[in-house]
PDB file of N, CA and C in Angstrom:
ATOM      1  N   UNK A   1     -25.275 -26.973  82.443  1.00  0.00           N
ATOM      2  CA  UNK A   1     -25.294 -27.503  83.783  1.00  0.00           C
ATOM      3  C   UNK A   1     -26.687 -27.300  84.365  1.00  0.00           C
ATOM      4  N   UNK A   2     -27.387 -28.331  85.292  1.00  0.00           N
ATOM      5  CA  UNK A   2     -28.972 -28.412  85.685  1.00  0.00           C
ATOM      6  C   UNK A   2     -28.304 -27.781  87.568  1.00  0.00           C
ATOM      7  N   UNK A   3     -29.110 -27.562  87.666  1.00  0.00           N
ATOM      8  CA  UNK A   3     -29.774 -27.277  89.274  1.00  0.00           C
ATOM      9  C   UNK A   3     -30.550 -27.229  89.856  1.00  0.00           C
ATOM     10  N   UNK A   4     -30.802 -27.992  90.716  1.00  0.00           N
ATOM     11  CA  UNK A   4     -32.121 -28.263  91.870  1.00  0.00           C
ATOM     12  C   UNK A   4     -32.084 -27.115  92.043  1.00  0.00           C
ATOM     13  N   UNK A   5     -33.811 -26.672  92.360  1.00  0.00           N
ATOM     14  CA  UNK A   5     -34.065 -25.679  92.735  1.00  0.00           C
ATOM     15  C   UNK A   5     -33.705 -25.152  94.011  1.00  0.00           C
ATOM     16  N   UNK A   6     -33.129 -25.692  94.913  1.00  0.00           N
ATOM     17  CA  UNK A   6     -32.795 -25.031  96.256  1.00  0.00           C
ATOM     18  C   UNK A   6     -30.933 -24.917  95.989  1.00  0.00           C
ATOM     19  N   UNK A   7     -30.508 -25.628  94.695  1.00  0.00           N
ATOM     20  CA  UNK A   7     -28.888 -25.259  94.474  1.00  0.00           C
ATOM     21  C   UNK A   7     -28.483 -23.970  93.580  1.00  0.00           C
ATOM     22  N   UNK A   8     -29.981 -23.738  92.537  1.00  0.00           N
ATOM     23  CA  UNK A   8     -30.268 -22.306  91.971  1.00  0.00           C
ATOM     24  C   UNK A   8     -30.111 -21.356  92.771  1.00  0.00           C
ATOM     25  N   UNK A   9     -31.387 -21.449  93.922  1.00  0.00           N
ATOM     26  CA  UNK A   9     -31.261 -19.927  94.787  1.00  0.00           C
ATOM     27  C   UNK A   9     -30.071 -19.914  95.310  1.00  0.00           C
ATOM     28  N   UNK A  10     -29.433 -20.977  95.863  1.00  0.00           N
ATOM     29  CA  UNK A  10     -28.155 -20.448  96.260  1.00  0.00           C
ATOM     30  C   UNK A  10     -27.261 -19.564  95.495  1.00  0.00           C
ATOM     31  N   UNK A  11     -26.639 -19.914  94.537  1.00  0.00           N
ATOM     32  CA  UNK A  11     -26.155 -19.913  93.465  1.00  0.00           C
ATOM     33  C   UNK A  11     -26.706 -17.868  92.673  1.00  0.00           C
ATOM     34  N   UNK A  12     -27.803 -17.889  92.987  1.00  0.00           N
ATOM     35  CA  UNK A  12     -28.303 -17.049  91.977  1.00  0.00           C
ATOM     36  C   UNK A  12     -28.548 -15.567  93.233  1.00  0.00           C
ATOM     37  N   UNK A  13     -28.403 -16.150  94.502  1.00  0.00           N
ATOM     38  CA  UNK A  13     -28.144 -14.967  95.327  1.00  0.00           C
ATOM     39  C   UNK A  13     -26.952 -14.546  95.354  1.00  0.00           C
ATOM     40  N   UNK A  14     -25.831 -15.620  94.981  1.00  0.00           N
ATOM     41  CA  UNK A  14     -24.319 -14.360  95.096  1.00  0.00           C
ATOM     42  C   UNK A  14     -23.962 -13.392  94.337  1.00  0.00           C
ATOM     43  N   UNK A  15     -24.904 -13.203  94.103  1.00  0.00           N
ATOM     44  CA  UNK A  15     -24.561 -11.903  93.231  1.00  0.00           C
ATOM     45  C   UNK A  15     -25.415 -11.257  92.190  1.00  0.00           C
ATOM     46  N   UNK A  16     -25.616  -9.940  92.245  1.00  0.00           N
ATOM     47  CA  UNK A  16     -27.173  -9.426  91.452  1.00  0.00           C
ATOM     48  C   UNK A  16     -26.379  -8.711  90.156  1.00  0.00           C
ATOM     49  N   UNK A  17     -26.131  -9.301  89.389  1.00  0.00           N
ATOM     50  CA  UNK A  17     -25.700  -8.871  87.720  1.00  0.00           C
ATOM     51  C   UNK A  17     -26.797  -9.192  87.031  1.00  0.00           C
ATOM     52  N   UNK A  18     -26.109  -9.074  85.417  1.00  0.00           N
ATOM     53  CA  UNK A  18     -27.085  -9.462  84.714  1.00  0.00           C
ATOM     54  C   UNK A  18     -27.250 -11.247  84.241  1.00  0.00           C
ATOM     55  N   UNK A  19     -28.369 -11.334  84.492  1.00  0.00           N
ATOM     56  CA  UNK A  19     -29.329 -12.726  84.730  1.00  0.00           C
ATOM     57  C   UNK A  19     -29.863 -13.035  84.134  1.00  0.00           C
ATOM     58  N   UNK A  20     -29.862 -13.998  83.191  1.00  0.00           N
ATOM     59  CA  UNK A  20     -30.781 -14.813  82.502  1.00  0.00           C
ATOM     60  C   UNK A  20     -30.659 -16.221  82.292  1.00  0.00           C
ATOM     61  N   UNK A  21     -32.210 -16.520  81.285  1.00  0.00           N
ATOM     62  CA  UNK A  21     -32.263 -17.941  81.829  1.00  0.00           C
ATOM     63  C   UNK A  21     -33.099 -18.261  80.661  1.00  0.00           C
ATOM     64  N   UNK A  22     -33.240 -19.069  80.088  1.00  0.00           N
ATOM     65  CA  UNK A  22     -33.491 -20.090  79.333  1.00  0.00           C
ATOM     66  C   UNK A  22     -34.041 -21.081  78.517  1.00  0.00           C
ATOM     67  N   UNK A  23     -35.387 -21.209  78.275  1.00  0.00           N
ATOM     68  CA  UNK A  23     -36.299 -22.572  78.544  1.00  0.00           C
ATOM     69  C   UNK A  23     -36.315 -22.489  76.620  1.00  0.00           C
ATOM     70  N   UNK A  24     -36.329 -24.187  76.222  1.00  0.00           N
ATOM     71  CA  UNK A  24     -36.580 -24.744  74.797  1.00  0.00           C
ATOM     72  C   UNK A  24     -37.601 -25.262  75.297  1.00  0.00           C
ATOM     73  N   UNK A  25     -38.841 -24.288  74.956  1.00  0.00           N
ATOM     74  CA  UNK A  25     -39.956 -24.507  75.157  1.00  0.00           C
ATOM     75  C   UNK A  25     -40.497 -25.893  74.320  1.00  0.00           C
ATOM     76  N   UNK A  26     -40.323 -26.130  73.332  1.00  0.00           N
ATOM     77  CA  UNK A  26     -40.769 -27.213  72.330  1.00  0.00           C
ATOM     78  C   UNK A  26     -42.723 -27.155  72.118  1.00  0.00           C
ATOM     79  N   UNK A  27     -42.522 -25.922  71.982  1.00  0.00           N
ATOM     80  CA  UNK A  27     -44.460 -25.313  71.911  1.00  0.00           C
ATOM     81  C   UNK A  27     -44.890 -24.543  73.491  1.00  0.00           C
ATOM     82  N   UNK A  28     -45.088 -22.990  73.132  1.00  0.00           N
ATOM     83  CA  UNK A  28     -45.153 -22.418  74.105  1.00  0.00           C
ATOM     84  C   UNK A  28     -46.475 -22.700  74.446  1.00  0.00           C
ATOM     85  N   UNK A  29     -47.662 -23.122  73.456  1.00  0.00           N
ATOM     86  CA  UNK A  29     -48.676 -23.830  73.935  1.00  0.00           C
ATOM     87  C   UNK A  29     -48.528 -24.546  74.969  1.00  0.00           C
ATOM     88  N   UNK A  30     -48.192 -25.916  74.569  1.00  0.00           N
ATOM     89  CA  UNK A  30     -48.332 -26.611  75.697  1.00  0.00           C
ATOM     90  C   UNK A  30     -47.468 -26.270  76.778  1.00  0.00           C
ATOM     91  N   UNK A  31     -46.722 -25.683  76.835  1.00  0.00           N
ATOM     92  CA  UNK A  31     -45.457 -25.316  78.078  1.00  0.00           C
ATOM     93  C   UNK A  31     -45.439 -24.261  78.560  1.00  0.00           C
ATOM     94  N   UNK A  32     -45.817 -23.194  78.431  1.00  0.00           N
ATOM     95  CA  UNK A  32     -46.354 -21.886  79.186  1.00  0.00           C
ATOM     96  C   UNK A  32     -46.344 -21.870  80.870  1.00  0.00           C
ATOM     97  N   UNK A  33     -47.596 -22.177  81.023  1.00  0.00           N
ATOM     98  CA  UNK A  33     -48.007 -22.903  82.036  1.00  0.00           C
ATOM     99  C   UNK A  33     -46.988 -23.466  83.175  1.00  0.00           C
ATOM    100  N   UNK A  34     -46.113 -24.582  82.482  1.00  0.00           N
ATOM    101  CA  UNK A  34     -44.697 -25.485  83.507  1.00  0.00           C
ATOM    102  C   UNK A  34     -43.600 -24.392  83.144  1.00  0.00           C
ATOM    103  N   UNK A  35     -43.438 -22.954  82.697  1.00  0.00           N
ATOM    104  CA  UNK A  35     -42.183 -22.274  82.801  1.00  0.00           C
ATOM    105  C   UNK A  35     -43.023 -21.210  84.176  1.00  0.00           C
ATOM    106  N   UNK A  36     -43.783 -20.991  84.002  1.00  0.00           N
ATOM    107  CA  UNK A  36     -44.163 -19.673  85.017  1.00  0.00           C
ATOM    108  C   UNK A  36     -44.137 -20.634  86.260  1.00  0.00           C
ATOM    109  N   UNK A  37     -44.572 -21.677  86.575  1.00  0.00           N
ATOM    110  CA  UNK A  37     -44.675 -22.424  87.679  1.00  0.00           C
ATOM    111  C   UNK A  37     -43.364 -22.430  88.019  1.00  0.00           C
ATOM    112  N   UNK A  38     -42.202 -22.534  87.080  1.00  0.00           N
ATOM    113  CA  UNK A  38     -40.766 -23.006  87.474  1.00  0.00           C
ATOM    114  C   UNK A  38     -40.154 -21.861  88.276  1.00  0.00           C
ATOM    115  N   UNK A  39     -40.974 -20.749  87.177  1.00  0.00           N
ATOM    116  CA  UNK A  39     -39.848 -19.440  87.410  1.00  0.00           C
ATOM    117  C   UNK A  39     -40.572 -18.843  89.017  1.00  0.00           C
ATOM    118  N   UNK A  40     -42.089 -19.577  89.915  1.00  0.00           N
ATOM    119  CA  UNK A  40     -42.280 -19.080  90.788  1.00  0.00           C
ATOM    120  C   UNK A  40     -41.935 -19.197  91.713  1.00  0.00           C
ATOM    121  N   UNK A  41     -41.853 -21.153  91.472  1.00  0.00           N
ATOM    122  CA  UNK A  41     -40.869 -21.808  92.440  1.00  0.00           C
ATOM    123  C   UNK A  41     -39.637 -21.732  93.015  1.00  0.00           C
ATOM    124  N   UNK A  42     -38.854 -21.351  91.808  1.00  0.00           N
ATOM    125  CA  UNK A  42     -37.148 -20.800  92.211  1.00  0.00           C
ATOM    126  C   UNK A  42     -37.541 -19.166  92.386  1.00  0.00           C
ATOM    127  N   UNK A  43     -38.311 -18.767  92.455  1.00  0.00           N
ATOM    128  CA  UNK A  43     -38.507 -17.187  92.761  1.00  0.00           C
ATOM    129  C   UNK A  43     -37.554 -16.199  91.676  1.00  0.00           C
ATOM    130  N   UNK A  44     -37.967 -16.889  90.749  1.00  0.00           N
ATOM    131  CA  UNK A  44     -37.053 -15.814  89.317  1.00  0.00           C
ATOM    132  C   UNK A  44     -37.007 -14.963  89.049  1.00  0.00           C
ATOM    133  N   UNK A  45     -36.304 -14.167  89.180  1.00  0.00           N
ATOM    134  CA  UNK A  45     -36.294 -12.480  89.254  1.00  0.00           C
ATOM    135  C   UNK A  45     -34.972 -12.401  88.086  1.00  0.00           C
ATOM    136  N   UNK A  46     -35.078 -12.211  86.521  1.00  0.00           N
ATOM    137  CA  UNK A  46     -34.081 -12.619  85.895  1.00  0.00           C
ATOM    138  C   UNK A  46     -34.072 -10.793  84.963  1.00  0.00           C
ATOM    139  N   UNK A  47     -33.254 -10.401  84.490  1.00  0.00           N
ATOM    140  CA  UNK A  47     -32.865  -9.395  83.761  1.00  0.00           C
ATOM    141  C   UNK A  47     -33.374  -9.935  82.367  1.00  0.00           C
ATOM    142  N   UNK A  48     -33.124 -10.919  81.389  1.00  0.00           N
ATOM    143  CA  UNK A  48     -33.845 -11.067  80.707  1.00  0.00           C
ATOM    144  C   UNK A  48     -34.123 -12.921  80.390  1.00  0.00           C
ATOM    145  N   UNK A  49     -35.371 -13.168  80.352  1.00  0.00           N
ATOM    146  CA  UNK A  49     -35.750 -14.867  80.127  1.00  0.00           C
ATOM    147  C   UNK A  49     -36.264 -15.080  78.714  1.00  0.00           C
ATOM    148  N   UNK A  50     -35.434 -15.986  78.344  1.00  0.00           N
ATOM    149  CA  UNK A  50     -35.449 -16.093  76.823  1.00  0.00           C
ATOM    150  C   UNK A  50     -36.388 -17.543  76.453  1.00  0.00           C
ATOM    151  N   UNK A  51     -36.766 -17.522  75.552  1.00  0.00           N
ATOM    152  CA  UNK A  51     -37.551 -18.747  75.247  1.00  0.00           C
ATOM    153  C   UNK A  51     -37.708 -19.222  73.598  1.00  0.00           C
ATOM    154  N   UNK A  52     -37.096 -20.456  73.597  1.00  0.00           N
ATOM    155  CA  UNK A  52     -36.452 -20.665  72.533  1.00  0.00           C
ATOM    156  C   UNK A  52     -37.899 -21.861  71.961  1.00  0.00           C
ATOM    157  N   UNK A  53     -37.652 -22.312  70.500  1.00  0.00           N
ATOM    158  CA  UNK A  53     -38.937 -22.949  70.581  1.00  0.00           C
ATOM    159  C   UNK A  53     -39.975 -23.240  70.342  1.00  0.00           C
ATOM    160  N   UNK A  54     -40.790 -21.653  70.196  1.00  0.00           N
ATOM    161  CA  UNK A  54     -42.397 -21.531  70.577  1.00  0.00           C
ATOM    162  C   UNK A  54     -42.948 -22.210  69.620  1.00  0.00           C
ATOM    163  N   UNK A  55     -42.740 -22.008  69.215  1.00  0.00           N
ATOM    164  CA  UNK A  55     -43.494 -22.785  67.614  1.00  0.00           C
ATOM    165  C   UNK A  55     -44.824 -21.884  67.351  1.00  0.00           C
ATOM    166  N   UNK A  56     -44.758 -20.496  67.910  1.00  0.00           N
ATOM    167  CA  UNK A  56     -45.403 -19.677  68.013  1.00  0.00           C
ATOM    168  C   UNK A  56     -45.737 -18.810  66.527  1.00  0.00           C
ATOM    169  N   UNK A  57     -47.161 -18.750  65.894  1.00  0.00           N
ATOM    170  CA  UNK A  57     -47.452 -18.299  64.584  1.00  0.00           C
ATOM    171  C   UNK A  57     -48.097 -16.447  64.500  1.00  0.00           C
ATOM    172  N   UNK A  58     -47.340 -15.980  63.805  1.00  0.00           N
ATOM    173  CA  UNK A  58     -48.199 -14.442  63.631  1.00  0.00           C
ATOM    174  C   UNK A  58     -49.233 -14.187  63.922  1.00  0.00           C
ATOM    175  N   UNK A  59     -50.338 -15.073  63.690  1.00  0.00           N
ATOM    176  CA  UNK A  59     -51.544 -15.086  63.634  1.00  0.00           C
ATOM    177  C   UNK A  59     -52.327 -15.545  65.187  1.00  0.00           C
ATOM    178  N   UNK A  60     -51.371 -15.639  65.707  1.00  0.00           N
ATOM    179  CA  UNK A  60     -51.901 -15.848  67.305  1.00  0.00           C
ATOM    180  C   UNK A  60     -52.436 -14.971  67.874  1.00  0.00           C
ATOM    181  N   UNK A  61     -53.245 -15.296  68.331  1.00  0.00           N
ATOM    182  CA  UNK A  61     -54.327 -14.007  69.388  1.00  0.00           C
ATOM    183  C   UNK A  61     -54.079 -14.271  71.142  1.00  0.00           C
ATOM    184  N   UNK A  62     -53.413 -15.187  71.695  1.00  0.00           N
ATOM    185  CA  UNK A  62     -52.832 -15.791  73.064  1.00  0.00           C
ATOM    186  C   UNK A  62     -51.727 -14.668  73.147  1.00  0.00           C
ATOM    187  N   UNK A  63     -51.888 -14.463  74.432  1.00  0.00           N
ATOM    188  CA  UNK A  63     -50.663 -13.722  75.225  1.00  0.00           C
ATOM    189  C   UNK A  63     -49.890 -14.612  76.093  1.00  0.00           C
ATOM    190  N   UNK A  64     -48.651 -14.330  75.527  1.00  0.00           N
ATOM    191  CA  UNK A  64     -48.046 -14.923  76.454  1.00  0.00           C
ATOM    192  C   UNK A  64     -46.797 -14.048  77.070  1.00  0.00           C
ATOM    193  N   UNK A  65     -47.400 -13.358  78.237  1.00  0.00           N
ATOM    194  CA  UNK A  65     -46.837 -12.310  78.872  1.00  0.00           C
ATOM    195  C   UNK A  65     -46.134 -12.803  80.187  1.00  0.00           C
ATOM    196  N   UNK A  66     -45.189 -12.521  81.373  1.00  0.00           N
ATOM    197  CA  UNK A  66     -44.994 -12.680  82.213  1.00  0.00           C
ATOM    198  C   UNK A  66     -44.645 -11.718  82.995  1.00  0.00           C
ATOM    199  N   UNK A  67     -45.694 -11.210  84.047  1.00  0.00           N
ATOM    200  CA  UNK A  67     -45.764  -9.778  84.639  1.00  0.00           C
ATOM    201  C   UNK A  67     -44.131  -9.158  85.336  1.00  0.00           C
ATOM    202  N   UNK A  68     -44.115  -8.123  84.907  1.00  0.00           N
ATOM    203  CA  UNK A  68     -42.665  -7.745  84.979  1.00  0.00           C
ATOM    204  C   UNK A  68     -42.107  -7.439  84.039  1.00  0.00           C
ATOM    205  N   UNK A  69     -42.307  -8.117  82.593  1.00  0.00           N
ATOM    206  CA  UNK A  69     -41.302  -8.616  81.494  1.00  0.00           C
ATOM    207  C   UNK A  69     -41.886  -7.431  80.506  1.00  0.00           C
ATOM    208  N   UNK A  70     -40.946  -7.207  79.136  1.00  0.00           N
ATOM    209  CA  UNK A  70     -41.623  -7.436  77.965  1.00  0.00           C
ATOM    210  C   UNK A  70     -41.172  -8.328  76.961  1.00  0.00           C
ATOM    211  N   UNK A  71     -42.122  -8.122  76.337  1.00  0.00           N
ATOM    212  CA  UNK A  71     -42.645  -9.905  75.286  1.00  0.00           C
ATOM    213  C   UNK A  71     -42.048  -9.230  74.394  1.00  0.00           C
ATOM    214  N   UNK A  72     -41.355 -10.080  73.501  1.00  0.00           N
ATOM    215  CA  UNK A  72     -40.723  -9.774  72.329  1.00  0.00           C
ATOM    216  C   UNK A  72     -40.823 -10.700  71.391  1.00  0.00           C
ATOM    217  N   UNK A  73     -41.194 -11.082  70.459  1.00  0.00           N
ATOM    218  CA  UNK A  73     -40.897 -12.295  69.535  1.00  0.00           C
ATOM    219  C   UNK A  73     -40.396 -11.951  67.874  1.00  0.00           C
ATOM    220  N   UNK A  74     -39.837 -12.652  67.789  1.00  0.00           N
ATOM    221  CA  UNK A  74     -39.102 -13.370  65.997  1.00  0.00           C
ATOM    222  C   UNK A  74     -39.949 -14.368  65.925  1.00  0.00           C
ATOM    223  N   UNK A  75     -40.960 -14.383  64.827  1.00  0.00           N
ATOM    224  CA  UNK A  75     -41.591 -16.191  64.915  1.00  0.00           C
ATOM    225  C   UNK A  75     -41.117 -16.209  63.689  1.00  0.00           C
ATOM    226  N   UNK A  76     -40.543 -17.829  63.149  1.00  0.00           N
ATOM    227  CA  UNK A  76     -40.177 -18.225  62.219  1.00  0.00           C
ATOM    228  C   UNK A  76     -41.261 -18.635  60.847  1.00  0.00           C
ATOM    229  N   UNK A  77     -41.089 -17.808  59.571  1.00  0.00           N
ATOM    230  CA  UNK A  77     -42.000 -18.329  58.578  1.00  0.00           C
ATOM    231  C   UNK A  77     -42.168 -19.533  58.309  1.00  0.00           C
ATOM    232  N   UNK A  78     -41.210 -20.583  58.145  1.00  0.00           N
ATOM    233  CA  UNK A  78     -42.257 -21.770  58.253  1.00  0.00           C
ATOM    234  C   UNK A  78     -40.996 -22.289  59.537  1.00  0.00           C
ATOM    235  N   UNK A  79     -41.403 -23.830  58.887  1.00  0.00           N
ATOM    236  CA  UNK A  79     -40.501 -24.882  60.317  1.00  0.00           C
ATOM    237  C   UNK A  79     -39.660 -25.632  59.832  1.00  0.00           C
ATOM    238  N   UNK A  80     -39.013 -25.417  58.430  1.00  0.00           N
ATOM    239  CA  UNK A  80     -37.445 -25.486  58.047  1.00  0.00           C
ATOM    240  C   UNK A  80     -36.564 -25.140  59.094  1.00  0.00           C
ATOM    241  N   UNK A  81     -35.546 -26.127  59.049  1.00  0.00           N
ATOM    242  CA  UNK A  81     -34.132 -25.621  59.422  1.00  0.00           C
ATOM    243  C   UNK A  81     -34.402 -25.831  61.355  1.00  0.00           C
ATOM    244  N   UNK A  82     -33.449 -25.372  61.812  1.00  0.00           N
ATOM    245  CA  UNK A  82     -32.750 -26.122  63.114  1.00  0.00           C
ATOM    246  C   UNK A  82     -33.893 -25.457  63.867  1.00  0.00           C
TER     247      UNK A  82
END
């Protein structure tokens, strides 16, 4: 299910459990950038934000941190499979 950002905050103030949220990044390269903007806009304050996707390689020297959080990654050996 989608939600405008002013039907989120509603929604995401009734109640302070545990929270999370989402994004199929489809390359955290190029999309980085349009998730932190999203998560500033709806004012995201989430327990844990998952990011599916990255197409992100071992050998990366880029951070991709989001203050508050910690970064965790599984990157996949190659780009077989789903």
């Amino acid at each position: 299910k989608y939600y405008s950002d002013h039907r989120f905050n509603q929604v995401k103030k009734a109640g302070d459990k545990l929270s999370i949220i989402h994004f199929n990044s489809r390359s955290i390269y190029a999309n980085f950038n349009r998730i932190k903007e999203y998560l500033d806009d709806i004012n995201g304050t989430f327990s844990v934000i998952a990011i599916s996707e990255t197409w992100r390689k071992d050998d990366c020297d880029l951070s991709f941190e989001l203050d508050g959080y910690e970064a965790n990654y599984i990157n996949r050996q190659n780009k077989s499979g789903g």
